[in-house]
PDB file of N, CA and C in Angstrom:
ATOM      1  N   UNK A   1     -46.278  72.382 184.235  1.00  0.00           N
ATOM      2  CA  UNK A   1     -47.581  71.802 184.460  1.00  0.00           C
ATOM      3  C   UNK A   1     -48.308  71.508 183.155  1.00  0.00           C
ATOM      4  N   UNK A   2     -48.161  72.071 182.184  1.00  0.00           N
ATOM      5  CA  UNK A   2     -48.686  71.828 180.667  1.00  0.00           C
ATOM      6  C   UNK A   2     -48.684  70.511 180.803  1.00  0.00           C
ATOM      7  N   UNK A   3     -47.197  70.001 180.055  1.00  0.00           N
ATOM      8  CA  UNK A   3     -47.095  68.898 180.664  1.00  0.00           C
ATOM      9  C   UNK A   3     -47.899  67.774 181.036  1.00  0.00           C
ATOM     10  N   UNK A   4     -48.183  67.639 182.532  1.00  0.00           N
ATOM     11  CA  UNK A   4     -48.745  66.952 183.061  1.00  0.00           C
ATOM     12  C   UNK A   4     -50.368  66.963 182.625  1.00  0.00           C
ATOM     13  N   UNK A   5     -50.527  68.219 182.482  1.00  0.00           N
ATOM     14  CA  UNK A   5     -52.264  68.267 181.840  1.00  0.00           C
ATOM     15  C   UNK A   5     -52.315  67.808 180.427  1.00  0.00           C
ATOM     16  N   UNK A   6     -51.528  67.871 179.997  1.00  0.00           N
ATOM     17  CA  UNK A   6     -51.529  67.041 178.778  1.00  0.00           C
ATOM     18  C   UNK A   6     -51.137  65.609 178.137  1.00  0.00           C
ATOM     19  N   UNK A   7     -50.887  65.483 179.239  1.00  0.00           N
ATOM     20  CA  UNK A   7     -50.590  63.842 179.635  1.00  0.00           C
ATOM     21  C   UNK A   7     -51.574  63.159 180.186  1.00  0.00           C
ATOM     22  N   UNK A   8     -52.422  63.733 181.198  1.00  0.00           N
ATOM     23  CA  UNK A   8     -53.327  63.488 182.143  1.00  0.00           C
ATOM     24  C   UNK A   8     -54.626  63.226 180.828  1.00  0.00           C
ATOM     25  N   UNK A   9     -54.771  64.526 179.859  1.00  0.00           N
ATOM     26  CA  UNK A   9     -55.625  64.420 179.203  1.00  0.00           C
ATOM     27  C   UNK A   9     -55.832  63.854 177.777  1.00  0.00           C
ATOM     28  N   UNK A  10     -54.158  63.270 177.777  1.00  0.00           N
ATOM     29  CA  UNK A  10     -54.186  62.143 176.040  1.00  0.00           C
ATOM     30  C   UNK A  10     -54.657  60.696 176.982  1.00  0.00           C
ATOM     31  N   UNK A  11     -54.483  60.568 178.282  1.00  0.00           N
ATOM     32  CA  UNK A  11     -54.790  59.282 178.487  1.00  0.00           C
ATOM     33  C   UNK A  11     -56.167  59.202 178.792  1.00  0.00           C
ATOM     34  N   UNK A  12     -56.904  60.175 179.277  1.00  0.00           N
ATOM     35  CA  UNK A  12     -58.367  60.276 179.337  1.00  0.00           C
ATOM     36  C   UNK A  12     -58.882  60.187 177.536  1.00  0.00           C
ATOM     37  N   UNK A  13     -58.407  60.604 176.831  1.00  0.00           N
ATOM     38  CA  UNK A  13     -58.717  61.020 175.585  1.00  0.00           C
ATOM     39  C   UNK A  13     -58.485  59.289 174.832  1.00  0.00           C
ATOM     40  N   UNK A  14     -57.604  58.901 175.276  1.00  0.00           N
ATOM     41  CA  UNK A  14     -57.356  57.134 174.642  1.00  0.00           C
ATOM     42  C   UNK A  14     -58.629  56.183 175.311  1.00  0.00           C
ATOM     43  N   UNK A  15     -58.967  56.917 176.770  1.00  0.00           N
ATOM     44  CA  UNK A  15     -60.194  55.544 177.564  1.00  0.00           C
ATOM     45  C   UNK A  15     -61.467  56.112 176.590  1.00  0.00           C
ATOM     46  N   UNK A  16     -61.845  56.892 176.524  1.00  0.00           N
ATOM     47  CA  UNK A  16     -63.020  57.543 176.268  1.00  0.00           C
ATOM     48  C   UNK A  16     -63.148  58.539 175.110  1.00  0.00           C
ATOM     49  N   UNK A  17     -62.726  59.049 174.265  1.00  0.00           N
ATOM     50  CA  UNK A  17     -62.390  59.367 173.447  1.00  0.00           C
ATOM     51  C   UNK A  17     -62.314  61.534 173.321  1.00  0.00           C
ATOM     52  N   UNK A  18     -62.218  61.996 172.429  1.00  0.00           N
ATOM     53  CA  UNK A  18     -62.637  63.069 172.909  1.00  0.00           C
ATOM     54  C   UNK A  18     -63.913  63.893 173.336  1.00  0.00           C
ATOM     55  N   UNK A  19     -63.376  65.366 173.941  1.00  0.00           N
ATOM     56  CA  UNK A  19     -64.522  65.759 174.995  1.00  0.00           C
ATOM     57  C   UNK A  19     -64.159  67.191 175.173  1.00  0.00           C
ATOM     58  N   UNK A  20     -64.877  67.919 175.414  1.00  0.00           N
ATOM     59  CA  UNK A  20     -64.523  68.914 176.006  1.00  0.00           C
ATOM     60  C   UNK A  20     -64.424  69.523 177.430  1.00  0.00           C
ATOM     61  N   UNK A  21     -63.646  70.235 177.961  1.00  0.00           N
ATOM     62  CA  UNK A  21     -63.183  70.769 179.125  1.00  0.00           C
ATOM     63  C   UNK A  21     -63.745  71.839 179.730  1.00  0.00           C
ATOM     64  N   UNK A  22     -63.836  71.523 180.983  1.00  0.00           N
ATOM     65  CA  UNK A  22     -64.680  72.793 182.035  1.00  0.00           C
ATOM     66  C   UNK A  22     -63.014  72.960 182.854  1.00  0.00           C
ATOM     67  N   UNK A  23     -62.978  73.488 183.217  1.00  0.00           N
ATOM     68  CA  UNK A  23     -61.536  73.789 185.067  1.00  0.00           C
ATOM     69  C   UNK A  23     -62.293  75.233 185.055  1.00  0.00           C
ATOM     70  N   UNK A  24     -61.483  75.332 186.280  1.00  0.00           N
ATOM     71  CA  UNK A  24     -61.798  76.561 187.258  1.00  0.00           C
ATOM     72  C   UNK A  24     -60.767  77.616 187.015  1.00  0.00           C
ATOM     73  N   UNK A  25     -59.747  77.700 185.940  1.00  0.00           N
ATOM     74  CA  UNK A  25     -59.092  78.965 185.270  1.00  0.00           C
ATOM     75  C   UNK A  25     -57.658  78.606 185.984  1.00  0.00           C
ATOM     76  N   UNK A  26     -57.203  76.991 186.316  1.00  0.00           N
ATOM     77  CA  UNK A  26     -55.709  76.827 185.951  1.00  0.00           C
ATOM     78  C   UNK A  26     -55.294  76.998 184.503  1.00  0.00           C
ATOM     79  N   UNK A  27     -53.707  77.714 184.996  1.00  0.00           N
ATOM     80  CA  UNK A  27     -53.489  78.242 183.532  1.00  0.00           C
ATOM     81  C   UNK A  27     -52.799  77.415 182.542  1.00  0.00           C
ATOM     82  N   UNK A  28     -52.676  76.047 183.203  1.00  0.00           N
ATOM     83  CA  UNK A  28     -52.146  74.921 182.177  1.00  0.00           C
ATOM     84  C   UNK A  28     -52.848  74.210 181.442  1.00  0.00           C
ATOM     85  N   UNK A  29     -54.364  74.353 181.744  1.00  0.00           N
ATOM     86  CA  UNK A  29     -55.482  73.674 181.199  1.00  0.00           C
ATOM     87  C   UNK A  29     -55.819  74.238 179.281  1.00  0.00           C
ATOM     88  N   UNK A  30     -56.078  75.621 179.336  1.00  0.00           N
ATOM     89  CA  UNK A  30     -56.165  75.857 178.175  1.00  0.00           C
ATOM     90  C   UNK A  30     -55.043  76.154 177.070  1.00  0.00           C
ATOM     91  N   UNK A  31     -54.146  75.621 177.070  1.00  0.00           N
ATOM     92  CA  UNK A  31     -52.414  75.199 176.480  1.00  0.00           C
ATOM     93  C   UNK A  31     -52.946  74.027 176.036  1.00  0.00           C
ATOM     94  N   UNK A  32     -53.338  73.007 176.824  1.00  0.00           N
ATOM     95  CA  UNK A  32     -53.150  71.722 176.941  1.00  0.00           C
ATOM     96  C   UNK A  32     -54.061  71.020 175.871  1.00  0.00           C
ATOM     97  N   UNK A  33     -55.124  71.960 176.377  1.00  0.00           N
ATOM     98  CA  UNK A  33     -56.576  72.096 175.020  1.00  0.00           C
ATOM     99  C   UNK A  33     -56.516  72.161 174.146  1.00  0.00           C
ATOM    100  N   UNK A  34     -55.562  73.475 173.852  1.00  0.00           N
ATOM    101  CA  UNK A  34     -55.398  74.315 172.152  1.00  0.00           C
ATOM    102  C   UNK A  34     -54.575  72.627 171.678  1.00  0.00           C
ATOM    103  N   UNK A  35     -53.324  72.454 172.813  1.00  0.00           N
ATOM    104  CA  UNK A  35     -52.432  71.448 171.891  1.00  0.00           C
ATOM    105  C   UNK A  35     -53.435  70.082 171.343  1.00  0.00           C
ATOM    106  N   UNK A  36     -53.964  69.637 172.541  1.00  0.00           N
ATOM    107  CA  UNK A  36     -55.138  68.188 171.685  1.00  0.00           C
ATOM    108  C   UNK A  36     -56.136  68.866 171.067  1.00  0.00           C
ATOM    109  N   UNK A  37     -56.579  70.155 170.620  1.00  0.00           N
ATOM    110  CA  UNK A  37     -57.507  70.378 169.676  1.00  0.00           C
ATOM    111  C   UNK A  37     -58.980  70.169 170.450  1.00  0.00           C
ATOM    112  N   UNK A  38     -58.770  70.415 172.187  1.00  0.00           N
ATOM    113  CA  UNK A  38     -60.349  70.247 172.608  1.00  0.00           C
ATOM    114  C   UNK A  38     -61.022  71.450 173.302  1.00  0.00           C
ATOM    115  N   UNK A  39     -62.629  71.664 173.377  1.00  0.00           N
ATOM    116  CA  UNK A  39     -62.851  72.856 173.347  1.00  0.00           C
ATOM    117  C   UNK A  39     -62.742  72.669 174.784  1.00  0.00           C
ATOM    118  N   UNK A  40     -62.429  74.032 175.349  1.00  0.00           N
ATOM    119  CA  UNK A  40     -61.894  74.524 176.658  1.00  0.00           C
ATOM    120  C   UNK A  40     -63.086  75.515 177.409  1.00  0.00           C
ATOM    121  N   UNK A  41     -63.614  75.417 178.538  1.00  0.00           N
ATOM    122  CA  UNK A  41     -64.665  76.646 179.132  1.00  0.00           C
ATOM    123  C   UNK A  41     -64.095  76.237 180.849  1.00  0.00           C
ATOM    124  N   UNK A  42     -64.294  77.763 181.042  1.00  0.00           N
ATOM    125  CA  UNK A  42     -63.838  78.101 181.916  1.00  0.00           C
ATOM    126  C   UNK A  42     -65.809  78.119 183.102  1.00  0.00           C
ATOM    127  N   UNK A  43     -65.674  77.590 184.035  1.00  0.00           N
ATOM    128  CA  UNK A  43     -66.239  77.853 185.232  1.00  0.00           C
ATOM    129  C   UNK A  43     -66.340  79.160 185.768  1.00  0.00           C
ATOM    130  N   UNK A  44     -67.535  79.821 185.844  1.00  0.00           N
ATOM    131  CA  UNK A  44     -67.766  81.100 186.119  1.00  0.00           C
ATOM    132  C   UNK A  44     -67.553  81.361 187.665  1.00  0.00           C
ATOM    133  N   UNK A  45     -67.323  82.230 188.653  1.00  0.00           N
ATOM    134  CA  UNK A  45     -67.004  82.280 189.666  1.00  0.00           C
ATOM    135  C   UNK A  45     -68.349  81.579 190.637  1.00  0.00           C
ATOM    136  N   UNK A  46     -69.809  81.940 189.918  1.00  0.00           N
ATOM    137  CA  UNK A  46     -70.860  81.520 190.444  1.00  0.00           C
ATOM    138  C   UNK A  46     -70.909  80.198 190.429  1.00  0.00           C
ATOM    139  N   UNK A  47     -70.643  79.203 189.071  1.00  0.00           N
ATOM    140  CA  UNK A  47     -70.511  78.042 188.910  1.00  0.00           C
ATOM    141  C   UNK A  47     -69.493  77.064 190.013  1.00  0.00           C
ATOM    142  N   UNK A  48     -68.443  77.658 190.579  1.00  0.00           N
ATOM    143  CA  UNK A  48     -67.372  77.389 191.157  1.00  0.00           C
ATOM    144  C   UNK A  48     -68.267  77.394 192.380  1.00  0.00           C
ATOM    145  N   UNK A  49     -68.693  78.164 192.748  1.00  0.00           N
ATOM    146  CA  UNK A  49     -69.006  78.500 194.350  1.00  0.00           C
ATOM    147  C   UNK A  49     -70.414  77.377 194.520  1.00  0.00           C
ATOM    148  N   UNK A  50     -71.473  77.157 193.316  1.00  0.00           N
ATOM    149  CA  UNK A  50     -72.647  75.576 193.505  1.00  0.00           C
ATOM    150  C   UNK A  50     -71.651  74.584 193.473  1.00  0.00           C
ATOM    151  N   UNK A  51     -70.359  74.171 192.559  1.00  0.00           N
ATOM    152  CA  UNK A  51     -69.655  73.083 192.949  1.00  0.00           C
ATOM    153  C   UNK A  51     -69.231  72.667 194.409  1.00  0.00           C
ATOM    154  N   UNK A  52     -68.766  73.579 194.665  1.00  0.00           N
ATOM    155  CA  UNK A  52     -68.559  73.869 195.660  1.00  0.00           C
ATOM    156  C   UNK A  52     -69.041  73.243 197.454  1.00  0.00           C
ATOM    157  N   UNK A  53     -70.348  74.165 196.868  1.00  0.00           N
ATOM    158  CA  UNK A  53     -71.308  74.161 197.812  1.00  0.00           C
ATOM    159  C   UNK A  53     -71.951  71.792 197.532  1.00  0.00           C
ATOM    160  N   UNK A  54     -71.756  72.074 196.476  1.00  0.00           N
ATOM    161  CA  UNK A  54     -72.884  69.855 196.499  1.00  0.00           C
ATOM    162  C   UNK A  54     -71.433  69.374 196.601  1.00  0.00           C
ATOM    163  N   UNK A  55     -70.216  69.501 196.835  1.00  0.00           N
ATOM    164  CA  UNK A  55     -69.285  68.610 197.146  1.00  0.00           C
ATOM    165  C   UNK A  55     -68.934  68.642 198.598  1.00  0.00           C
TER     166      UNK A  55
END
């Protein structure tokens, strides 16, 4: 899955340039980060549960 998150996120990174990352504590996300050099934060369980709740 690295991989794919890091694929997913050089082509976001080519439209728009760089950015930093929120996810909800998949563990391929912050690999993927360290490798493109972008800052990584994790969604607190409270944060997860208002997403949640307005989607």
């Amino acid at each position: 899955m690295f991989v794919v998150a890091e694929r997913f996120l050089s082509k976001v990174i080519e439209g728009h340039g760089k950015f930093s990352v929120s996810t909800d504590g998949g563990t391929w996300y912050p690999k993927a980060c360290q490798f493109l050099k972008l800052k990584h934060y994790l969604h607190s369980t409270f944060e997860k549960s208002l997403i949640a709740r307005t989607i």
